[in-house]
Each structure stands twice: as structure tokens, then as C-alpha cells.
Protein backbone atom coordinates (compact mmCIF):
# COMPACT_ATOMS: atom_id res chain seq x y z
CA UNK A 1 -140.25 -91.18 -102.78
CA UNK A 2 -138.25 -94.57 -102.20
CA UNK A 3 -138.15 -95.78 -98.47
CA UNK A 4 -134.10 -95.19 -97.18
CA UNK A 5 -133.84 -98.92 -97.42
CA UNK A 6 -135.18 -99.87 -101.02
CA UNK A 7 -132.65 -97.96 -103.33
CA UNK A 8 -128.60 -97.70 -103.40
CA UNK A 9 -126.45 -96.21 -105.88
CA UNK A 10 -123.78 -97.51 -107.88
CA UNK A 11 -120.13 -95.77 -108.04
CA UNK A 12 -121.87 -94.17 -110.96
CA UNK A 13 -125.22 -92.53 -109.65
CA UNK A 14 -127.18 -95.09 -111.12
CA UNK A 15 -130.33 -95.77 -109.42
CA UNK A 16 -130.52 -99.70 -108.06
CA UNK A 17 -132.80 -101.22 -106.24
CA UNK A 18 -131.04 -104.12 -104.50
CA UNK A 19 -128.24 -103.14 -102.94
CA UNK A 20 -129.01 -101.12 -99.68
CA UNK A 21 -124.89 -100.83 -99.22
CA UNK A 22 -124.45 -98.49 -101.51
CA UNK A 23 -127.40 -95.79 -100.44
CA UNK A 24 -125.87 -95.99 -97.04
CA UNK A 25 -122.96 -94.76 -97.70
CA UNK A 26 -124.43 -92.16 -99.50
CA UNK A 27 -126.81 -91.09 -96.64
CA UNK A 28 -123.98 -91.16 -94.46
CA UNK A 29 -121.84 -88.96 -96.72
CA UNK A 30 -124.54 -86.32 -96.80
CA UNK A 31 -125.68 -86.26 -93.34
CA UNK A 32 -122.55 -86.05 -92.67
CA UNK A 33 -122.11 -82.85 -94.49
CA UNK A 34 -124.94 -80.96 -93.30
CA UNK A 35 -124.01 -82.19 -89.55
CA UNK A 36 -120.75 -80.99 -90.11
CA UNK A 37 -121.63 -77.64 -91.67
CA UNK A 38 -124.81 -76.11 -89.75
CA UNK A 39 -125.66 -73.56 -92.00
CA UNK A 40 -125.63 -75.97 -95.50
CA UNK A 41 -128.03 -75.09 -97.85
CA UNK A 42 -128.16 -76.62 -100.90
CA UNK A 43 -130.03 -76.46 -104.31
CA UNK A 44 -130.99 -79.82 -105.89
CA UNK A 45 -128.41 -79.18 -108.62
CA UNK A 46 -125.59 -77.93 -106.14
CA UNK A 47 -126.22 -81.28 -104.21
CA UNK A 48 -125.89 -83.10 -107.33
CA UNK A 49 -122.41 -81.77 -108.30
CA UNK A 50 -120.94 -81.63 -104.88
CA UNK A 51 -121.81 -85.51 -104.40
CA UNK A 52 -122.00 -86.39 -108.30
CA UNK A 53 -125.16 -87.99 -108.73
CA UNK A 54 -127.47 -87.66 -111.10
CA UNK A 55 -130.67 -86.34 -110.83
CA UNK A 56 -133.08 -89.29 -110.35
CA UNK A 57 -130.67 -90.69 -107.55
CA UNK A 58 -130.13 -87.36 -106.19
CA UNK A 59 -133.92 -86.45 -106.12
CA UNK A 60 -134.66 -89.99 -104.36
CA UNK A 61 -131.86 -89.66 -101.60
CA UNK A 62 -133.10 -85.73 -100.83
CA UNK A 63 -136.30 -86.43 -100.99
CA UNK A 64 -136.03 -90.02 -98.45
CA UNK A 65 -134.01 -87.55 -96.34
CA UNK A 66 -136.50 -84.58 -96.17
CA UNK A 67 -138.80 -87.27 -95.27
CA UNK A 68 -136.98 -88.98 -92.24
CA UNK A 69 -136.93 -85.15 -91.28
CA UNK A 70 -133.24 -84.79 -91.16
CA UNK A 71 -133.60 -82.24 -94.16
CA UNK A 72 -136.26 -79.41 -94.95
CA UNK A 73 -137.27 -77.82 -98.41
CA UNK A 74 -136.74 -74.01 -97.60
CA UNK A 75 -140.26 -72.01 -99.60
CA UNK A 76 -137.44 -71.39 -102.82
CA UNK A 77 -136.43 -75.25 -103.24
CA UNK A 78 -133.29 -75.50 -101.12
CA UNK A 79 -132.49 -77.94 -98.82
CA UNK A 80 -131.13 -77.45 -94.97
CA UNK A 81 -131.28 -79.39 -91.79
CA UNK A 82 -134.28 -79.84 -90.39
CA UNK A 83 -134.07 -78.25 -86.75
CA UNK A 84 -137.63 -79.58 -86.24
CA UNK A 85 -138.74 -75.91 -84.77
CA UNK A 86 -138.14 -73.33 -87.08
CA UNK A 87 -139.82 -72.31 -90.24
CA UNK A 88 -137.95 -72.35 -93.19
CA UNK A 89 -137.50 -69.74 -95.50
């Protein structure tokens, strides 16, 4: 996985590795989501329509956020907030 602060996104999805602006924003757009809706729980594909990425950008920003441990991978590939306590299922 990329570290949070090595990759940003263009308006487009694509995958840069300069700009730390743009991936940001996008963490803060998603956190924001799942803070704001408890019981979220996303596929990978869902996730990439409801914030139009594309895959490769969506995988790395999932994947950095399951491992700050704000998200979790449930055992059939979705992703929820990581309450730190509970198993996932």
C-alpha cells in the first residue's frame, strides 16, 4: 500500500504521486462519510462509484485507510469503520 502522504489524486482519479493536496481531500471526503454514517459498509466497487475513482486510486486510498485503522475489511471484502474492538464479519 502507499503511505497517506505519498499519493493524491487528480479531479480525474488518476493516481499521482506528488501532490499530497489532492489525497487529502479525498481522505477527508471518505472519513467523512463513514463518520457521518456509522453503519457504512462498502464494497470496493460501491466505494469506487460513490466517490468516482478508479480502481488503482480507490484500492490505494482503502487500503492506506484500513491501515491507519480507521477502516476494517469485513471476512467477505467490505469495508466499515474500524471500532478497534469488534470482530468483523
Amino acid at each position: 500500500m502507499y503511505p497517506l502522504g505519498q499519493i493524491a489524486f487528480d479531479g480525474h482519479g488518476v493516481l499521482m504521486r506528488e501532490n499530497a493536496k489532492g489525497i487529502q481531500e479525498v481522505l477527508r471526503r471518505i472519513r467523512g462519510e463513514f463518520l457521518e454514517m456509522p453503519g457504512l459498509r462498502l464494497t470496493a466497487e460501491q466505494a469506487r462509484r460513490l466517490w468516482r475513482l478508479d480502481q488503482k486510486a480507490c484500492d490505494a486510498v482503502l487500503g492506506a485507510l484500513v491501515d491507519a485503522r480507521f477502516l476494517a475489511r469485513t471476512r467477505d471484502g467490505a469495508f466499515v469503520r474500524d471500532d478497534h474492538n469488534s470482530p468483523h464479519p
